[in-house]
N, C-alpha and C. Protein backbone atom coordinates (compact mmCIF):
# COMPACT_ATOMS: atom_id res chain seq x y z
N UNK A 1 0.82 -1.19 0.00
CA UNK A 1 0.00 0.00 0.00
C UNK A 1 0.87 1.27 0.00
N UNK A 2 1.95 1.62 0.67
CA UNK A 2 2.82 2.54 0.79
C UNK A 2 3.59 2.55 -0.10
N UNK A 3 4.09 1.55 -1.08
CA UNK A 3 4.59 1.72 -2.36
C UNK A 3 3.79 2.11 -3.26
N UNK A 4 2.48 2.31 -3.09
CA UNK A 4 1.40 2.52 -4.32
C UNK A 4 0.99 4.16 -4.40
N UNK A 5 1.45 4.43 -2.95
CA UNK A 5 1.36 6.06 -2.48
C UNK A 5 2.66 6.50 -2.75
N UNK A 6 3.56 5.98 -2.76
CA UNK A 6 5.22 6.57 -3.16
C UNK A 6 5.04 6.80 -5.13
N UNK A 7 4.46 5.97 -5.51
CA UNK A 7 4.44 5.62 -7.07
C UNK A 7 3.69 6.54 -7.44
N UNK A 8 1.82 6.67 -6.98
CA UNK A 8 1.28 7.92 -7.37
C UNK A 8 1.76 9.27 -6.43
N UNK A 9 2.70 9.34 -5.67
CA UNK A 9 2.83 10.56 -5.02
C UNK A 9 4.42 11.22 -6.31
N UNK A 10 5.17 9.93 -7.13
CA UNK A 10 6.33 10.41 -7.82
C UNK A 10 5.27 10.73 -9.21
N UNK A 11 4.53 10.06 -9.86
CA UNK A 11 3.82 10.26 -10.97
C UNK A 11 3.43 11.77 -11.20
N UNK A 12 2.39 12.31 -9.80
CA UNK A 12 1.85 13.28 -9.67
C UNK A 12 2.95 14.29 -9.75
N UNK A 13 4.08 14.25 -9.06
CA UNK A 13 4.95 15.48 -9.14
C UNK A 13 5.65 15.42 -10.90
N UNK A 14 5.45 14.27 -11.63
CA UNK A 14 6.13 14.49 -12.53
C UNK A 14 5.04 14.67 -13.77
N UNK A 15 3.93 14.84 -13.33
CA UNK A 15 2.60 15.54 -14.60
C UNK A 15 2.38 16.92 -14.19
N UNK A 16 2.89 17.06 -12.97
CA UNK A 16 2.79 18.62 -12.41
C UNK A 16 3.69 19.43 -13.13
N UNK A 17 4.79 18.78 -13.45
CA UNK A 17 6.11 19.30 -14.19
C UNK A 17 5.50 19.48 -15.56
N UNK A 18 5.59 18.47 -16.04
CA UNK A 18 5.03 18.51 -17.83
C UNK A 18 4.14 19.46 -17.47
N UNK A 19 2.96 19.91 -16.91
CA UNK A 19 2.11 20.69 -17.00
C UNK A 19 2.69 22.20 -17.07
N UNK A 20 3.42 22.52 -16.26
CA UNK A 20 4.16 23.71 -15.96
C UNK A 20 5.12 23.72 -17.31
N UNK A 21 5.69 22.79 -17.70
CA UNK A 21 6.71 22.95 -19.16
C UNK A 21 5.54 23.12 -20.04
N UNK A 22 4.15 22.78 -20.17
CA UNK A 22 3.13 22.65 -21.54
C UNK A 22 3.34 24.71 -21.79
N UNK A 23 2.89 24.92 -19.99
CA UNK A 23 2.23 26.59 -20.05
C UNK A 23 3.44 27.53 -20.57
N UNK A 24 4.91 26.86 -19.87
CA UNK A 24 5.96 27.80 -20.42
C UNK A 24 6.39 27.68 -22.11
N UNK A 25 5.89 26.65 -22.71
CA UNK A 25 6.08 26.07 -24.04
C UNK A 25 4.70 27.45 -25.17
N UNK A 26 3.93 27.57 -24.69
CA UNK A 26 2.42 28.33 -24.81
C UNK A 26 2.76 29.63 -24.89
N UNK A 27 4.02 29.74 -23.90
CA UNK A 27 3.91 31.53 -23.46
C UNK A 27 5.13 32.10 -24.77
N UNK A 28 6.18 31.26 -24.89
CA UNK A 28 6.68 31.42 -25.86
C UNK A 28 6.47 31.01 -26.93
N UNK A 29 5.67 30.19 -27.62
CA UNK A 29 4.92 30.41 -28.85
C UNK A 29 4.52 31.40 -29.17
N UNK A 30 3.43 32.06 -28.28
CA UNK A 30 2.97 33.44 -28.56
C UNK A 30 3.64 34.52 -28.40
N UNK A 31 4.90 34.52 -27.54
CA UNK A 31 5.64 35.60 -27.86
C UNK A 31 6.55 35.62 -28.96
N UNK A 32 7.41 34.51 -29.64
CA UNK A 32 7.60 34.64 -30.82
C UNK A 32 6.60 34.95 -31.96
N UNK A 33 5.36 34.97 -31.97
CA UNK A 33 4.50 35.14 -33.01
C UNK A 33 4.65 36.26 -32.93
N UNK A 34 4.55 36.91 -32.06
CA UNK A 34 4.45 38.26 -31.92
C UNK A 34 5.23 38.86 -33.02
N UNK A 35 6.79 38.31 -32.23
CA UNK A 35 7.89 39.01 -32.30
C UNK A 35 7.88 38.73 -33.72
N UNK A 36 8.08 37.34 -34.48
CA UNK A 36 7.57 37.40 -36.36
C UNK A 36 6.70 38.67 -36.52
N UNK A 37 5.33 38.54 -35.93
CA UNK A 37 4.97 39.82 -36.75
C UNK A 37 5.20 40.83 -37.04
N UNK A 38 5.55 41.18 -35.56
CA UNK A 38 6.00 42.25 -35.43
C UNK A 38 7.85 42.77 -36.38
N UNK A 39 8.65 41.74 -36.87
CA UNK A 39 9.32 42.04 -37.72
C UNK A 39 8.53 41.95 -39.34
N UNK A 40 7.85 41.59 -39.55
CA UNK A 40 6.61 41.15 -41.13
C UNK A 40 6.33 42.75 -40.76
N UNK A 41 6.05 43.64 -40.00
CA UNK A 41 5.37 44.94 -40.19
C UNK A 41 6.22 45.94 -40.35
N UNK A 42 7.81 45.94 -40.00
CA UNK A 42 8.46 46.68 -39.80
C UNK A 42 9.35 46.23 -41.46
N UNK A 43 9.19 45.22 -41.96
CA UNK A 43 9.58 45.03 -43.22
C UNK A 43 8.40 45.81 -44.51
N UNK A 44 6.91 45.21 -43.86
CA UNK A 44 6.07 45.93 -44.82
C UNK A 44 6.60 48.13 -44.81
N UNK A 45 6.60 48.31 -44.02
CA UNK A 45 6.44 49.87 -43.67
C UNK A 45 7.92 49.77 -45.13
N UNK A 46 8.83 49.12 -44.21
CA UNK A 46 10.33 49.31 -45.25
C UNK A 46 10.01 49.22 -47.13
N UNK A 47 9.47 48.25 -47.46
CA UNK A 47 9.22 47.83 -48.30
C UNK A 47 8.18 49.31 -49.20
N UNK A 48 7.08 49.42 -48.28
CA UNK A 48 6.28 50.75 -49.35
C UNK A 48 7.43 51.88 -49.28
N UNK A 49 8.29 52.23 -48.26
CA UNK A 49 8.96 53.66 -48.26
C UNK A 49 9.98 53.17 -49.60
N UNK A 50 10.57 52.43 -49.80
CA UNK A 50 11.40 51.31 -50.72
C UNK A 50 10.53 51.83 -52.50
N UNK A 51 9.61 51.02 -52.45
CA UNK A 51 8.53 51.59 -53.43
C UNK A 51 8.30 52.86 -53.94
N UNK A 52 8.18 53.67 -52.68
CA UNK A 52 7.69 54.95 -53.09
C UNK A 52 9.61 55.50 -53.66
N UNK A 53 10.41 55.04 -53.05
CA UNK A 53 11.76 55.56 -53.50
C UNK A 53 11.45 55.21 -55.07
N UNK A 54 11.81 54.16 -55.44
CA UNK A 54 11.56 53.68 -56.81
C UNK A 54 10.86 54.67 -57.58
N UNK A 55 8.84 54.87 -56.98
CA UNK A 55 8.39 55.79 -58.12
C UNK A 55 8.87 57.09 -57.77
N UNK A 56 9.55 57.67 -57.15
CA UNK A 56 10.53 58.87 -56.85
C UNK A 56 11.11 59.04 -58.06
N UNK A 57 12.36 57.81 -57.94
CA UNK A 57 13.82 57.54 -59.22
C UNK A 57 12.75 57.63 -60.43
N UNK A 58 11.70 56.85 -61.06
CA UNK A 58 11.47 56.61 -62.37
C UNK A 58 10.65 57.94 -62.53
N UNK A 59 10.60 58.67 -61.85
CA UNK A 59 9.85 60.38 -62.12
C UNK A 59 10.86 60.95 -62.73
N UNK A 60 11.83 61.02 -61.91
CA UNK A 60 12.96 61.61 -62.32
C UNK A 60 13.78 61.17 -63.45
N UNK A 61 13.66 59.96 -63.90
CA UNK A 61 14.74 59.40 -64.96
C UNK A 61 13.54 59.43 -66.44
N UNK A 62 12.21 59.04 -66.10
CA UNK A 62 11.61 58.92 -67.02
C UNK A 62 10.99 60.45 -67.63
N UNK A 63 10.88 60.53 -69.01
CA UNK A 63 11.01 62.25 -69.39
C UNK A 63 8.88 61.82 -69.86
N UNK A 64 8.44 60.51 -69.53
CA UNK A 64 7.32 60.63 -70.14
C UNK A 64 6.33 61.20 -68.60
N UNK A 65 6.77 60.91 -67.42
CA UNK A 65 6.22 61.36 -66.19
C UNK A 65 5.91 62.52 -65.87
N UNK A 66 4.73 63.17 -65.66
CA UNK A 66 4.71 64.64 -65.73
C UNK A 66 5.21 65.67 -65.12
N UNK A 67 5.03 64.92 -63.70
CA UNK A 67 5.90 66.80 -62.98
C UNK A 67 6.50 66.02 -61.24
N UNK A 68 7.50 66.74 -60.85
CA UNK A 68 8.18 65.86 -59.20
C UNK A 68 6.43 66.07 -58.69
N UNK A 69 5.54 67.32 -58.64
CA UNK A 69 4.66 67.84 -58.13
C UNK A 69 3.73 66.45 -57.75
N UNK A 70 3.78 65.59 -59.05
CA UNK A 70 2.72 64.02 -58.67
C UNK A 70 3.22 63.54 -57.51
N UNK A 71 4.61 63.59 -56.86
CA UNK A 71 4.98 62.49 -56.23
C UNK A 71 4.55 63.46 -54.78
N UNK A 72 3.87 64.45 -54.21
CA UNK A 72 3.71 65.43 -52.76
C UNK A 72 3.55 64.59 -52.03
N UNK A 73 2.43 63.13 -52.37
CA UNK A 73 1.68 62.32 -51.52
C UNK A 73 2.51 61.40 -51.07
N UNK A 74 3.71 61.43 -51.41
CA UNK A 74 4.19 60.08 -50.65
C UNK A 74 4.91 60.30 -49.35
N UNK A 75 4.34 59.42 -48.30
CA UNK A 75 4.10 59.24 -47.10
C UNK A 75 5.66 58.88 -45.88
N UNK A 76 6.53 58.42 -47.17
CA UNK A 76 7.96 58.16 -46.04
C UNK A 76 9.26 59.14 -47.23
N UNK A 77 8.93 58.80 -48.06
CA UNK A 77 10.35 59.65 -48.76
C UNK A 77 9.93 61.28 -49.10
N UNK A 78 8.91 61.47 -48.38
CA UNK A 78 8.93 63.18 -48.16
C UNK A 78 8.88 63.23 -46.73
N UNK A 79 9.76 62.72 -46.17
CA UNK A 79 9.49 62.93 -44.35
C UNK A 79 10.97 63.93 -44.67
N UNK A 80 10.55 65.05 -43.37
CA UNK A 80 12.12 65.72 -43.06
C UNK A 80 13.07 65.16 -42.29
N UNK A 81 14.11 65.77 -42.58
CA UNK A 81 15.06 64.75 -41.85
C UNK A 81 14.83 64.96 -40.42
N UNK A 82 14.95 63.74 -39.87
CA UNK A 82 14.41 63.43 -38.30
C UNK A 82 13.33 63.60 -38.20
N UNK A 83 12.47 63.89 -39.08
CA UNK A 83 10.99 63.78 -39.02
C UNK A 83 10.31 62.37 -38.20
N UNK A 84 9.37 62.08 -38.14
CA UNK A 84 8.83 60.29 -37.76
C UNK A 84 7.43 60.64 -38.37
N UNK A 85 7.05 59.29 -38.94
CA UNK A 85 5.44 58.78 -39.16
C UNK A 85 5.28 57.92 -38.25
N UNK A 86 3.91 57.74 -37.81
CA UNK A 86 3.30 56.50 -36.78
C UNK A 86 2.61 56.04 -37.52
N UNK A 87 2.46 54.52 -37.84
CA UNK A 87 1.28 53.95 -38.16
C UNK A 87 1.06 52.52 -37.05
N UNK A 88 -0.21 52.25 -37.30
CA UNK A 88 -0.60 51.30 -36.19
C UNK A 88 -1.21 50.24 -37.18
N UNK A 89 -1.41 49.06 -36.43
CA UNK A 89 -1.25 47.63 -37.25
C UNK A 89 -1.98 47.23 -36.24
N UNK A 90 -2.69 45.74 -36.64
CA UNK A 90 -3.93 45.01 -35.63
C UNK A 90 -2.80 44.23 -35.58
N UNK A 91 -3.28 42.85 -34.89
CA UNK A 91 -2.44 41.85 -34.00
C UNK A 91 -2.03 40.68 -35.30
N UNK A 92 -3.15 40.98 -36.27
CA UNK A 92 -2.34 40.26 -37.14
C UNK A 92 -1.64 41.15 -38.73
N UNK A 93 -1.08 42.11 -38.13
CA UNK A 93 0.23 42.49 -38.56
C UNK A 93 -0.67 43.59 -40.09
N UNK A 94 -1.86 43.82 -40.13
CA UNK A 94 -2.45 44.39 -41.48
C UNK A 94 -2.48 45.80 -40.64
N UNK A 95 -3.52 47.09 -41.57
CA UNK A 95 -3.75 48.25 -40.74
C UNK A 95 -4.46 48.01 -39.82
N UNK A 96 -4.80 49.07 -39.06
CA UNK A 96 -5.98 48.67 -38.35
C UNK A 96 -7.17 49.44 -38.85
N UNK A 97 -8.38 48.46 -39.12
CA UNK A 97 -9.57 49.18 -39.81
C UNK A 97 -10.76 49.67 -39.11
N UNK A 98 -10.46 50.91 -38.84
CA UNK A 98 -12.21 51.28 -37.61
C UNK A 98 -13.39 50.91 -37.44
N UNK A 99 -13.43 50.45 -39.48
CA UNK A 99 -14.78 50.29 -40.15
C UNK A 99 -15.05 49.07 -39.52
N UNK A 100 -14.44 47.88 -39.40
CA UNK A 100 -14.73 46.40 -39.40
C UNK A 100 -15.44 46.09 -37.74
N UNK A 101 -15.79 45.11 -37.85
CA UNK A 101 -16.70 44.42 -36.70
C UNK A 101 -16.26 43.20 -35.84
N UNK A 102 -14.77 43.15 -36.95
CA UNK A 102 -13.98 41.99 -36.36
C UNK A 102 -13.28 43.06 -35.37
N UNK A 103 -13.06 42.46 -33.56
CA UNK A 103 -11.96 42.91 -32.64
C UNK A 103 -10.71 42.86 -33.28
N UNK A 104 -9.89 41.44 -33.60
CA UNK A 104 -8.86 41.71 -33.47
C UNK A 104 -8.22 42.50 -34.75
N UNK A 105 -9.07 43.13 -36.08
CA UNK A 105 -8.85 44.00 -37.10
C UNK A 105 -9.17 45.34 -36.52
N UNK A 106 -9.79 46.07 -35.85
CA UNK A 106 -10.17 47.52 -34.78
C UNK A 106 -9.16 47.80 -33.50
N UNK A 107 -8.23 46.90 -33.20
CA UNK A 107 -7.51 46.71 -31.78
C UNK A 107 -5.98 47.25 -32.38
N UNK A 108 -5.53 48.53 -31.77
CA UNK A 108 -3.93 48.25 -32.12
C UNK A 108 -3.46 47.53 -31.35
N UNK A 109 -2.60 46.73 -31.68
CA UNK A 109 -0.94 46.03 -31.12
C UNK A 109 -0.03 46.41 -31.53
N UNK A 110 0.30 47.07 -32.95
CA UNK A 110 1.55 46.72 -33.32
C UNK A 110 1.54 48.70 -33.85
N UNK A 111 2.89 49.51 -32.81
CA UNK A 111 3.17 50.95 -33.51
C UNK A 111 4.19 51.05 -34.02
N UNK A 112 4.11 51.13 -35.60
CA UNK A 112 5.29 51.40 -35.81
C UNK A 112 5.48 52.85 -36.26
N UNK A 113 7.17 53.28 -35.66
CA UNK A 113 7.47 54.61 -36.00
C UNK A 113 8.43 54.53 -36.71
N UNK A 114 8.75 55.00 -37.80
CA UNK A 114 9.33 55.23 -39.07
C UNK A 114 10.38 57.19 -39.25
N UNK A 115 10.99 56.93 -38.89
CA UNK A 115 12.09 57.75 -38.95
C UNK A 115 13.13 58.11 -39.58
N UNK A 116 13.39 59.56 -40.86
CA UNK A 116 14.27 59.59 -41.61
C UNK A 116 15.13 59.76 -40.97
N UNK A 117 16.28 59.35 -41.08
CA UNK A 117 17.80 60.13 -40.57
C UNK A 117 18.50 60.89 -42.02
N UNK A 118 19.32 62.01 -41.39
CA UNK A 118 20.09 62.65 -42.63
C UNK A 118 20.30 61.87 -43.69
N UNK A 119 19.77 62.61 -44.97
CA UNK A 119 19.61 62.10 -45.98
C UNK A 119 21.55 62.10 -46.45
N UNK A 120 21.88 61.29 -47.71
CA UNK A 120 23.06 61.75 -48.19
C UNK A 120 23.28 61.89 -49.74
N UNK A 121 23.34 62.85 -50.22
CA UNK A 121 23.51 63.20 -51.64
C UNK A 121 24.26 62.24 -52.35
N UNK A 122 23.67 61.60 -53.15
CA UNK A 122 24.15 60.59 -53.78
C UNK A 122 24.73 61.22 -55.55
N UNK A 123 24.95 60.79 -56.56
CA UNK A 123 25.38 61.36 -58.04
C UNK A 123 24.39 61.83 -58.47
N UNK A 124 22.87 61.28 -58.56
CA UNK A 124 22.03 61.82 -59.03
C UNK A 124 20.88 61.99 -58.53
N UNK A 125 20.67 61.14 -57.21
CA UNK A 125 19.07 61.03 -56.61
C UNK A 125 19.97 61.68 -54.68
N UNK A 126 18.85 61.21 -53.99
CA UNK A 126 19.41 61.27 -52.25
C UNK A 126 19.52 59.54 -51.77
N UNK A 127 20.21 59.21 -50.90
CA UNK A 127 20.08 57.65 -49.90
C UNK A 127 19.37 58.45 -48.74
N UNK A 128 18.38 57.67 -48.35
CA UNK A 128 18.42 58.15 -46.71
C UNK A 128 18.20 56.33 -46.36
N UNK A 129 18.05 56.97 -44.99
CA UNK A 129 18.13 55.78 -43.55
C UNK A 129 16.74 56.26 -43.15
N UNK A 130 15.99 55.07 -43.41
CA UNK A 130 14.90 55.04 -43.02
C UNK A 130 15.21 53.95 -41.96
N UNK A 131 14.39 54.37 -40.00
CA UNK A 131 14.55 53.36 -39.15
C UNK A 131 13.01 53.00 -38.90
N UNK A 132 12.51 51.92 -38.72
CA UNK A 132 11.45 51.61 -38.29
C UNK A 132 11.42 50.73 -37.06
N UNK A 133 11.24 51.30 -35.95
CA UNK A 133 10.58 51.18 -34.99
C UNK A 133 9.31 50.41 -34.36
N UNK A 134 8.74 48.83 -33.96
CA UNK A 134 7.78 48.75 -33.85
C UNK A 134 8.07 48.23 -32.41
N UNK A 135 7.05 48.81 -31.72
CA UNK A 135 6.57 48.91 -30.46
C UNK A 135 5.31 47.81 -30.12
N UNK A 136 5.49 47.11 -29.47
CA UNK A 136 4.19 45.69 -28.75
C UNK A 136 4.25 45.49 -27.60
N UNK A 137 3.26 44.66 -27.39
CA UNK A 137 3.08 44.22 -25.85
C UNK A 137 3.07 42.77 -25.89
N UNK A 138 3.70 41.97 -24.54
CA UNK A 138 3.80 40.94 -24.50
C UNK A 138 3.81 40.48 -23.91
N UNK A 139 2.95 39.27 -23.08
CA UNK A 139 2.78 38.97 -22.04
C UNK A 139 4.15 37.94 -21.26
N UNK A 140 5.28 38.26 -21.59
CA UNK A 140 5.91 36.90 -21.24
C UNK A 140 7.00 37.28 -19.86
N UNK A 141 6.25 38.21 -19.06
CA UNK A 141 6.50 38.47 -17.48
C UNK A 141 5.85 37.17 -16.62
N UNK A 142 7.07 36.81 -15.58
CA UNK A 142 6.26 35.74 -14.71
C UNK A 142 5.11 35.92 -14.12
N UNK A 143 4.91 37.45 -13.50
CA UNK A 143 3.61 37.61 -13.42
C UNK A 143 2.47 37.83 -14.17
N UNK A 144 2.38 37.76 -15.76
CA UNK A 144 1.64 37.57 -16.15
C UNK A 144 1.36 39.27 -16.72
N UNK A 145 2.07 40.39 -16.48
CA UNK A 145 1.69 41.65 -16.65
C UNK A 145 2.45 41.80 -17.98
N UNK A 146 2.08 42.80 -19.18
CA UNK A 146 2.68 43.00 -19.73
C UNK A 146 3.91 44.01 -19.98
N UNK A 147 5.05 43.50 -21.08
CA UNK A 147 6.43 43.47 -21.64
C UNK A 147 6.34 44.48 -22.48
N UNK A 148 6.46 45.55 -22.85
CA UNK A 148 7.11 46.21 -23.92
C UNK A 148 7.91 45.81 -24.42
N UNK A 149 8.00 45.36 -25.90
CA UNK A 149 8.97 44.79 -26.69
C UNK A 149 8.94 45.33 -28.01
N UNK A 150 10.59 45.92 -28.65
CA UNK A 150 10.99 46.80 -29.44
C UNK A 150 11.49 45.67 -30.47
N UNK A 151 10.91 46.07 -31.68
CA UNK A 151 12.13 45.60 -33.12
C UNK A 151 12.62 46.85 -33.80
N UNK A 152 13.52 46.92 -34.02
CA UNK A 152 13.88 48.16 -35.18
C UNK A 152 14.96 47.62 -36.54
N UNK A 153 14.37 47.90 -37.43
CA UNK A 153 15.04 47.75 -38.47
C UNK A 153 15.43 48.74 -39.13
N UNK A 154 16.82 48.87 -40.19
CA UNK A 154 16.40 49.99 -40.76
C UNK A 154 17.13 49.41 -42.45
N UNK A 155 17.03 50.59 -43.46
CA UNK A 155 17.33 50.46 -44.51
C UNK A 155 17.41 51.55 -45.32
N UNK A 156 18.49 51.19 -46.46
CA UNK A 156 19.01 52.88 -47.64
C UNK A 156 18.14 52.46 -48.09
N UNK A 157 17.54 53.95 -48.77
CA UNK A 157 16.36 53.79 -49.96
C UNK A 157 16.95 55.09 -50.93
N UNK A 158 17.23 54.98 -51.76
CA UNK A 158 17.88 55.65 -52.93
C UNK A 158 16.09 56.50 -53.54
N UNK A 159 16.26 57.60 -54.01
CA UNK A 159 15.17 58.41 -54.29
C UNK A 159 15.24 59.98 -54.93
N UNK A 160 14.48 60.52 -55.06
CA UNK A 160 15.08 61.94 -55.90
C UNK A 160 14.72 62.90 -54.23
């Protein structure tokens, strides 16, 4: 009888364990997801300022494009230097849309701030350093409160 209480008293401490490894296995899943997304958003932001460089260059090189005046609207390669844009992103890494009825598309998680640094005169166009900044929350405190957690990337974007 006392070996049968030694056997379920070692069993129990060792499903107590696995249980406690399942929750710590859980907590970092979801904080790497995060942290993926949260680099997937800070690449998207890179990628349109990237773009808009491009239709910058082919304004300027192409003589069939009408005037620099088309390009006013673009949103990262007319920032001043040290300027910043904010944009905000839902949890799964798109904008966030006011209109929708879905929570987790209306909810920010993800801010990213987007920052020129001194541009540098290149032969014919400018390089700048675009840094992007994204800012989240994350639950992976032992108590359960949330983490502020930073990615920053940055990248040259060649442009007129």
């Amino acid at each position: 009888m006392v070996e049968m209480l030694m056997t379920a008293f070692i069993l129990a401490v060792g499903i107590m364990g696995l249980t406690a490894l399942q929750v710590m296995a859980l907590k970092a899943t979801r904080g790497s997801r995060s942290l993926g997304t949260a680099i997937l958003v800070a690449e998207q932001v890179l990628d349109q300022a990237e773009r808009e460089g491009r239709l910058s260059w082919l304004n300027l090189t192409d003589t069939n494009v009408a005037s620099p005046a088309a390009l006013a609207g673009l949103k990262y390669i007319n920032l001043a230097s040290g300027a910043s844009v904010v944009d905000k992103f839902n949890v799964k890494g798109g904008p966030v849309n006011a209109t929708s009825t879905d929570v987790t598309e209306t909810t920010t998680y993800f801010t990213a701030t987007t920052t020129r640094v001194a541009p540098m005169t290149a032969m014919t166009g400018t390089l700048s350093e675009l840094t992007v900044v994204v800012q989240f929350m994350d639950d992976a405190d032992k108590t359960g409160a949330g983490v502020k957690r930073y990615v920053r990337l940055n990248r040259l974007i060649t442009h007129v």
